[in-house]
PDB file of N, CA and C in Angstrom:
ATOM      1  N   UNK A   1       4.466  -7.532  27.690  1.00  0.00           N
ATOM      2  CA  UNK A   1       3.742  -6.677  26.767  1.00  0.00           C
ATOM      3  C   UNK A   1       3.027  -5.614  27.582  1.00  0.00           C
ATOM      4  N   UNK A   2       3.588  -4.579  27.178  1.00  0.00           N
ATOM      5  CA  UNK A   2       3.009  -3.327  27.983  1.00  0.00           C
ATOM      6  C   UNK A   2       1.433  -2.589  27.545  1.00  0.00           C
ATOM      7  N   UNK A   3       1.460  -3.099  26.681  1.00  0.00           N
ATOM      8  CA  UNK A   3       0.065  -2.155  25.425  1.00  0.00           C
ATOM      9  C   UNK A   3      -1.020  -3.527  24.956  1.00  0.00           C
ATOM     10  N   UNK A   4      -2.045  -3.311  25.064  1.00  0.00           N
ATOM     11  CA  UNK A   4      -3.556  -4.395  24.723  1.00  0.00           C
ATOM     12  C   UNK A   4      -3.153  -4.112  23.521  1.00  0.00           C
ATOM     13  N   UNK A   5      -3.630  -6.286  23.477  1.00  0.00           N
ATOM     14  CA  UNK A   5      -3.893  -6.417  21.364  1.00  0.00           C
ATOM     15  C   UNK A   5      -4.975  -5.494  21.236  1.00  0.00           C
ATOM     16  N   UNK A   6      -4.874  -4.865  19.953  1.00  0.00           N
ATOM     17  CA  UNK A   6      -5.974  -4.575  19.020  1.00  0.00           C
ATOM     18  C   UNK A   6      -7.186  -5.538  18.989  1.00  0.00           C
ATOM     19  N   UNK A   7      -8.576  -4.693  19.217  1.00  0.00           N
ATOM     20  CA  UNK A   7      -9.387  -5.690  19.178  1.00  0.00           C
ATOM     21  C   UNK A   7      -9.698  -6.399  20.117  1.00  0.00           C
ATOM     22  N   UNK A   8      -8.651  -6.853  20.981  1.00  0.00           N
ATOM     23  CA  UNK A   8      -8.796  -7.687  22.101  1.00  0.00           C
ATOM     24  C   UNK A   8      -8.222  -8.325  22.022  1.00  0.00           C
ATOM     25  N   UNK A   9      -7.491  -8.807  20.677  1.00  0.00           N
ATOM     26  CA  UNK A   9      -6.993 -10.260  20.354  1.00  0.00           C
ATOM     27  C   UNK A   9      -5.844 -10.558  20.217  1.00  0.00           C
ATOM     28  N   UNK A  10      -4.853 -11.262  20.582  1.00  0.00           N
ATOM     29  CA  UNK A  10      -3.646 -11.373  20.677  1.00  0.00           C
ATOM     30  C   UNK A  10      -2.968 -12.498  19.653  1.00  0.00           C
ATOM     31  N   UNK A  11      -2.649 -11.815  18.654  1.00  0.00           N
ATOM     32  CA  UNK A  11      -1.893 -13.403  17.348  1.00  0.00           C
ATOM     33  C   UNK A  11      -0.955 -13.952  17.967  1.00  0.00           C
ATOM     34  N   UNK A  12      -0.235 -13.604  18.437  1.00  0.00           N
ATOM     35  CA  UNK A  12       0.603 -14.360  19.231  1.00  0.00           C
ATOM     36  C   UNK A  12      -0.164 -15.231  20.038  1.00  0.00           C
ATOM     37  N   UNK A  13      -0.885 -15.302  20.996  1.00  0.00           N
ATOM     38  CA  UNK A  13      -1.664 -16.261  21.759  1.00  0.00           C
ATOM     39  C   UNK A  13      -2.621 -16.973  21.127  1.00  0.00           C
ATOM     40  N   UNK A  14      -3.373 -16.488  20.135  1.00  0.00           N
ATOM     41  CA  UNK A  14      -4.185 -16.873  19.323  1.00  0.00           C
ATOM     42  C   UNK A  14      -3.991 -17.898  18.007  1.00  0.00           C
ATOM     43  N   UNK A  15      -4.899 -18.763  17.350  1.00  0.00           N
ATOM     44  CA  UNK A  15      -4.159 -19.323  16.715  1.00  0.00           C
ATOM     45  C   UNK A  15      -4.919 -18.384  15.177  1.00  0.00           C
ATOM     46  N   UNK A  16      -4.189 -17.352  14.778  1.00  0.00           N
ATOM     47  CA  UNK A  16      -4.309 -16.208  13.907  1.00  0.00           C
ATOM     48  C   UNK A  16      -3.212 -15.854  13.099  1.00  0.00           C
ATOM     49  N   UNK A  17      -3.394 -15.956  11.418  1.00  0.00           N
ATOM     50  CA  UNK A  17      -2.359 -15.727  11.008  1.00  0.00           C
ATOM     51  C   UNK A  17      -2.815 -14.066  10.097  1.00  0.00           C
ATOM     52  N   UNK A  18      -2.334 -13.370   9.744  1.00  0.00           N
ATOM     53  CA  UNK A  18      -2.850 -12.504   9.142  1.00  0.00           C
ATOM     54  C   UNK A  18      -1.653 -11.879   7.957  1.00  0.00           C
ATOM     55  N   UNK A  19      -2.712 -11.654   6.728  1.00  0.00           N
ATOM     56  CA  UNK A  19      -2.263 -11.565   5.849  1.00  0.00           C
ATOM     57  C   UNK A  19      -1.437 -10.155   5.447  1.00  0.00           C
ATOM     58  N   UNK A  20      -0.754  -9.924   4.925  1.00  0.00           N
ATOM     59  CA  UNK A  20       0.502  -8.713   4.629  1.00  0.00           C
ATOM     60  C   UNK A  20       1.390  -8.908   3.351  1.00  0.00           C
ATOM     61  N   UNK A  21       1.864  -7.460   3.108  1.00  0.00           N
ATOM     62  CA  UNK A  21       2.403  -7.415   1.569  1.00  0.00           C
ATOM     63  C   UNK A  21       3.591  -6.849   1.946  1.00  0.00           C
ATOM     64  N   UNK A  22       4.739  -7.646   1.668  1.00  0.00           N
ATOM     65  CA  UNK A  22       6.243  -7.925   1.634  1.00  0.00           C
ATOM     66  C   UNK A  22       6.563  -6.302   1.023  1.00  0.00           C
ATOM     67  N   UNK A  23       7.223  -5.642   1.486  1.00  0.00           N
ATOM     68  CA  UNK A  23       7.577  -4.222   1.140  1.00  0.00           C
ATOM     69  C   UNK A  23       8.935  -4.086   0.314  1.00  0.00           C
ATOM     70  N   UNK A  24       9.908  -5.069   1.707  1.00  0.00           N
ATOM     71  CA  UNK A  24      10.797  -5.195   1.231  1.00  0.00           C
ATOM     72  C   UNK A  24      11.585  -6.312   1.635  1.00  0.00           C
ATOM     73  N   UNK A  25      12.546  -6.797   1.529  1.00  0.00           N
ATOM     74  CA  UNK A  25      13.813  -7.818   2.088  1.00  0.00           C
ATOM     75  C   UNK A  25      14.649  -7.259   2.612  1.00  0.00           C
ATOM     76  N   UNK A  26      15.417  -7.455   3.991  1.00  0.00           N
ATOM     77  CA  UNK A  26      15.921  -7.002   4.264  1.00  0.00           C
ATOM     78  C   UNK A  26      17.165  -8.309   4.786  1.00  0.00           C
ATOM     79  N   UNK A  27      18.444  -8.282   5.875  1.00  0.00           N
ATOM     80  CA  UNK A  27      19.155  -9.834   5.962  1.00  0.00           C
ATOM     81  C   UNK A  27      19.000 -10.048   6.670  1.00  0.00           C
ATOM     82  N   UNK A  28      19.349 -11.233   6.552  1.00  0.00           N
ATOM     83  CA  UNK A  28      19.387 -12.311   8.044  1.00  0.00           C
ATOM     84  C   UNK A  28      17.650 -12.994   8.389  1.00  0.00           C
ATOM     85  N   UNK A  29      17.452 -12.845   6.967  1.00  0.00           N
ATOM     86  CA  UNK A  29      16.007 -13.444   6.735  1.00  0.00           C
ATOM     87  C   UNK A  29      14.336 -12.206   7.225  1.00  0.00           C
ATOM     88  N   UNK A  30      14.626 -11.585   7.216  1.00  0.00           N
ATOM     89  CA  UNK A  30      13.560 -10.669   7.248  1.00  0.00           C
ATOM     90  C   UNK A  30      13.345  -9.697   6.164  1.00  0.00           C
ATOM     91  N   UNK A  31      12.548  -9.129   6.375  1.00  0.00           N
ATOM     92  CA  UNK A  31      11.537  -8.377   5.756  1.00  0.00           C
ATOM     93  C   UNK A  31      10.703  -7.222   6.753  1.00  0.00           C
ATOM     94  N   UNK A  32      10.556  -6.048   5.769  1.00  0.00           N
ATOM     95  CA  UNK A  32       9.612  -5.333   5.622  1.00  0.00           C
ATOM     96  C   UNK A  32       8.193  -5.445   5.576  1.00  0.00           C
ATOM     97  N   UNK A  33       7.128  -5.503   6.299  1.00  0.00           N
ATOM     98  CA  UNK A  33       6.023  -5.889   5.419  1.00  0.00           C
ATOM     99  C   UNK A  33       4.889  -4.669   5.844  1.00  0.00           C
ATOM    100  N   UNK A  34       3.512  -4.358   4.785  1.00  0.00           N
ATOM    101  CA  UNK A  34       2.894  -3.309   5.467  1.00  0.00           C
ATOM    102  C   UNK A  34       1.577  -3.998   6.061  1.00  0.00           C
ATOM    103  N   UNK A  35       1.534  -3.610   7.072  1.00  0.00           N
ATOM    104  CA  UNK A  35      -0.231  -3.926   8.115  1.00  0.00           C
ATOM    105  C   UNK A  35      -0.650  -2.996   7.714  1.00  0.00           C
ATOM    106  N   UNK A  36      -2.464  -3.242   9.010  1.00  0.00           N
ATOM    107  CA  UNK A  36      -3.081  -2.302   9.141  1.00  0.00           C
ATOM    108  C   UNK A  36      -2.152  -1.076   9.819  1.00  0.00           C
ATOM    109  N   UNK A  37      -1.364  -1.463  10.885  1.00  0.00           N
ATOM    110  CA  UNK A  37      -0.947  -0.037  12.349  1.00  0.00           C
ATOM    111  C   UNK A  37       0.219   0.430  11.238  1.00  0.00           C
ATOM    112  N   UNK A  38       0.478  -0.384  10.132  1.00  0.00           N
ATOM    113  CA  UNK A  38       1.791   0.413   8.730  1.00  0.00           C
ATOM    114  C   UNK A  38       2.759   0.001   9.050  1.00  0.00           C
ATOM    115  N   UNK A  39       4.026  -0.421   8.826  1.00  0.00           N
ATOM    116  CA  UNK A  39       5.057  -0.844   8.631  1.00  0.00           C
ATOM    117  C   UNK A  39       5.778  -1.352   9.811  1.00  0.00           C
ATOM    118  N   UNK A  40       6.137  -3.119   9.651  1.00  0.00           N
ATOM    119  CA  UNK A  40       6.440  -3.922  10.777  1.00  0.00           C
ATOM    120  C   UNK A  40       7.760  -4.855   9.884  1.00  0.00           C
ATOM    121  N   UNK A  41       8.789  -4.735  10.971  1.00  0.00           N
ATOM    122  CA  UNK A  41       9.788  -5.710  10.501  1.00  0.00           C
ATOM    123  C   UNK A  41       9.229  -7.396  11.155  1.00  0.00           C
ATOM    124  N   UNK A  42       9.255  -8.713  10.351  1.00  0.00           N
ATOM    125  CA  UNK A  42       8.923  -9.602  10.647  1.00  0.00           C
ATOM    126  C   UNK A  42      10.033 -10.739   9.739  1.00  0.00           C
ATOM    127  N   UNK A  43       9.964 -11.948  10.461  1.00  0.00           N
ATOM    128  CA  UNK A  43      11.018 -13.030   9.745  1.00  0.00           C
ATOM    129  C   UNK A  43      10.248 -13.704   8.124  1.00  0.00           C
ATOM    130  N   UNK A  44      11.130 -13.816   7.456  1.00  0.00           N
ATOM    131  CA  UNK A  44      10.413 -14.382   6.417  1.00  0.00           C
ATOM    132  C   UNK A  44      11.323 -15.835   6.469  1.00  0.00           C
ATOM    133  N   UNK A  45      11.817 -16.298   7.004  1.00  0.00           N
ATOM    134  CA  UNK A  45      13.099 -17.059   6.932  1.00  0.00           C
ATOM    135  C   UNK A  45      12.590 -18.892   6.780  1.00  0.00           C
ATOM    136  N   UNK A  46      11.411 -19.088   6.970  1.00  0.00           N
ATOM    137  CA  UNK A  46      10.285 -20.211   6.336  1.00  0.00           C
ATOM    138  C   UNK A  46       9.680 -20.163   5.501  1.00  0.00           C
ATOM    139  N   UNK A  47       9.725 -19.157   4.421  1.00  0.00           N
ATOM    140  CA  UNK A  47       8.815 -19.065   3.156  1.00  0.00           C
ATOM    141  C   UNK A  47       9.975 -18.640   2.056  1.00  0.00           C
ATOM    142  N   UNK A  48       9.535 -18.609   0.669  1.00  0.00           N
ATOM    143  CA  UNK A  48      10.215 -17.946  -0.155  1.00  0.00           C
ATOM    144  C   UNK A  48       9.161 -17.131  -0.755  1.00  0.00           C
ATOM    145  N   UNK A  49       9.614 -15.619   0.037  1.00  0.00           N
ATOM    146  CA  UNK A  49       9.173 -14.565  -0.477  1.00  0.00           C
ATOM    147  C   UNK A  49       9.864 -13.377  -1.309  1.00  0.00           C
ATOM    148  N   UNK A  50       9.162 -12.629  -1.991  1.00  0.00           N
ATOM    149  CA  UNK A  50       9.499 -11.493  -2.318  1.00  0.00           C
ATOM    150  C   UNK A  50       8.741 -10.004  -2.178  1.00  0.00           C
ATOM    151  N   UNK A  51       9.499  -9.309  -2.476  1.00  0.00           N
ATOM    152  CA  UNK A  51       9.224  -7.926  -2.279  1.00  0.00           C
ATOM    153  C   UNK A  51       7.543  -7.636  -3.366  1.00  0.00           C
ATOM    154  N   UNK A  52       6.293  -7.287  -2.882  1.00  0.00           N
ATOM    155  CA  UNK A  52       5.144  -7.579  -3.211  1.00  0.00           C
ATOM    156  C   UNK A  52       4.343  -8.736  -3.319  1.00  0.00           C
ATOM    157  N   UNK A  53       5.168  -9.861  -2.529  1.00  0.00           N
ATOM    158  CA  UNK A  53       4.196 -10.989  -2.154  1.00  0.00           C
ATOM    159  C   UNK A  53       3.373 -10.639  -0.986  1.00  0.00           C
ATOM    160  N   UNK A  54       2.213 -11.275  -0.971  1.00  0.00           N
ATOM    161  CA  UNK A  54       1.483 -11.594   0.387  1.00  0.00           C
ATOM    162  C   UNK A  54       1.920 -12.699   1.261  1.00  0.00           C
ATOM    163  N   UNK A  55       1.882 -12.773   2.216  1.00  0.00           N
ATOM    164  CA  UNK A  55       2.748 -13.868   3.376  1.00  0.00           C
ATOM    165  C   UNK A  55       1.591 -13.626   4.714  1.00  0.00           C
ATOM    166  N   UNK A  56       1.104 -14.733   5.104  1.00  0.00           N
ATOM    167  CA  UNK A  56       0.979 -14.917   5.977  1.00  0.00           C
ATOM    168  C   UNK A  56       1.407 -15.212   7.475  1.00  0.00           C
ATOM    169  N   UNK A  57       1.361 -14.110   8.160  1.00  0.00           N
ATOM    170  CA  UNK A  57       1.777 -13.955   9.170  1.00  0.00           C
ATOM    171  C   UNK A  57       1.512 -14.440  10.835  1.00  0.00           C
ATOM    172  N   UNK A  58       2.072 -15.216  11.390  1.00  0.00           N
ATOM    173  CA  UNK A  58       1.828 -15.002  12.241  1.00  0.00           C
ATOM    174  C   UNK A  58       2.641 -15.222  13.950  1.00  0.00           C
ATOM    175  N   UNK A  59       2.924 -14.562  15.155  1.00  0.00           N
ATOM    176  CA  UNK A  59       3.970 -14.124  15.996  1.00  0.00           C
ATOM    177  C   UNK A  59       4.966 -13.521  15.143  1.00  0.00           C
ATOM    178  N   UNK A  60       4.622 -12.498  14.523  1.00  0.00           N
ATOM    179  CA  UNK A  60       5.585 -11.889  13.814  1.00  0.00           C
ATOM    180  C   UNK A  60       6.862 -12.966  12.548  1.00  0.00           C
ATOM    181  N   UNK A  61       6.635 -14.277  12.574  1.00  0.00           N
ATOM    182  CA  UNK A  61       6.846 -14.877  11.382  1.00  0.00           C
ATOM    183  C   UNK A  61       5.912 -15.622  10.145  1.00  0.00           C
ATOM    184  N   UNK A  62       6.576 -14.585   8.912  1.00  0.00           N
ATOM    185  CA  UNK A  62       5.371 -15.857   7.969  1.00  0.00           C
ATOM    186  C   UNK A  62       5.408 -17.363   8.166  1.00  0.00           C
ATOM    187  N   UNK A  63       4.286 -17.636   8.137  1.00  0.00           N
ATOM    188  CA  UNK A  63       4.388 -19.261   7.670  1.00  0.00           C
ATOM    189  C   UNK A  63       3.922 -19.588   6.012  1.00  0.00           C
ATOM    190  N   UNK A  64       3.439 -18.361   5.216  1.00  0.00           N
ATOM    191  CA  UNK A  64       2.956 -19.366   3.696  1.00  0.00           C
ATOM    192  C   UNK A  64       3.051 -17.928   3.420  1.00  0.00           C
ATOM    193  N   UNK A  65       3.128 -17.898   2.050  1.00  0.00           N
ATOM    194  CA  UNK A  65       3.258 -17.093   0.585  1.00  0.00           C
ATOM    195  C   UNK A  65       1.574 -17.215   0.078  1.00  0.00           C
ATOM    196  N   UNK A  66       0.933 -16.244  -0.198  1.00  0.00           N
ATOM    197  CA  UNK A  66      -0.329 -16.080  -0.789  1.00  0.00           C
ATOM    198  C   UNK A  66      -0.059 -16.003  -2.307  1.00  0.00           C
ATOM    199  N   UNK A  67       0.139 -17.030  -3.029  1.00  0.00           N
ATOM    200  CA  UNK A  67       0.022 -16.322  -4.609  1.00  0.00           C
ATOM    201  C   UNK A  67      -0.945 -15.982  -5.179  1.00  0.00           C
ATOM    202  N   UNK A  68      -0.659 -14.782  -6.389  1.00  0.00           N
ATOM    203  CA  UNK A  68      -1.084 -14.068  -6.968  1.00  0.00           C
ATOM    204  C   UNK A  68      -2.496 -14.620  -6.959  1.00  0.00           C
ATOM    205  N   UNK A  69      -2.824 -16.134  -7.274  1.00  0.00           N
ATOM    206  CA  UNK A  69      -4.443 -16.678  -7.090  1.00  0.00           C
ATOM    207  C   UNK A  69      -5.265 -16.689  -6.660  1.00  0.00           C
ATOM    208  N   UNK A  70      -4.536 -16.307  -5.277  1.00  0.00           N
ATOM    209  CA  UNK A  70      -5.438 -16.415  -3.801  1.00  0.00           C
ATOM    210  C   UNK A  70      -5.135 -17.544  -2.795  1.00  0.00           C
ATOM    211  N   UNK A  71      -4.804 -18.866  -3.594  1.00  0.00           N
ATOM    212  CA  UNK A  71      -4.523 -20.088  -2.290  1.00  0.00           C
ATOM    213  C   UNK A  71      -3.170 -19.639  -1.712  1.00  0.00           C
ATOM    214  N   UNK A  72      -2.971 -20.647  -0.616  1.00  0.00           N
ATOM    215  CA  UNK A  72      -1.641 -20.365  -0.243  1.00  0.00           C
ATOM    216  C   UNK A  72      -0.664 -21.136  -0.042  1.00  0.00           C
ATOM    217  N   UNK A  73       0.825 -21.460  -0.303  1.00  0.00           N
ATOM    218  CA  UNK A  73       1.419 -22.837  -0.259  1.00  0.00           C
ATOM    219  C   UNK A  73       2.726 -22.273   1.083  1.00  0.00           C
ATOM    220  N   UNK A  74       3.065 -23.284   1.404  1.00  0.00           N
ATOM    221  CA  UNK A  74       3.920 -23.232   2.592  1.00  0.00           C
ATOM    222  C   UNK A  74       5.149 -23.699   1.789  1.00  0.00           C
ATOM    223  N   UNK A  75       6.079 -23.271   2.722  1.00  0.00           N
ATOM    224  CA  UNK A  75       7.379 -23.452   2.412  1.00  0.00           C
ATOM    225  C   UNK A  75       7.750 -25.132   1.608  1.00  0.00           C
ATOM    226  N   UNK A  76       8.662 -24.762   0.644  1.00  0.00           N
ATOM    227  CA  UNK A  76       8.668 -26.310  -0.013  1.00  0.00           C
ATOM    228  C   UNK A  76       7.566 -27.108  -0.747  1.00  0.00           C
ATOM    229  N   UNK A  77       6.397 -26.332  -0.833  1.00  0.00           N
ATOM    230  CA  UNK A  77       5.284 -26.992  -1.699  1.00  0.00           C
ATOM    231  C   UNK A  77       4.765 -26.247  -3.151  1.00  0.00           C
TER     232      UNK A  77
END
């Protein structure tokens, strides 16, 4: 990694998941999704998402779907 985390903080090293809104689907299990720095391709290929879900992110794969409620369920629950 050539460029400092934001902040200082590194999600990848960190145990940090951060939240994002599914833009689009794209194959082979990814997705579109928008951050703060704006538009990042990431795996969705452990959740069942769609295009305007929230997904929690983190090393560049979701691990859980935020529904519309606010809680969040992981794959299969």
């Amino acid at each position: 990694m050539t460029e400092p985390c934001p902040d200082g903080v590194c999600v990848t090293c960190s145990d940090v998941a951060v939240p994002v809104r599914v833009l689009r689907l794209l194959e082979d299990g990814l997705a579109v999704v928008e951050t703060e720095s704006g538009p990042e391709e990431v795996s969705v290929a452990l959740v069942d998402a769609r295009a305007g879900d929230i997904v929690l992110v983190h090393a560049k794969e979701a691990i859980a779907v935020r529904p519309y409620g606010g809680e969040t369920h992981e794959h299969g629950q």
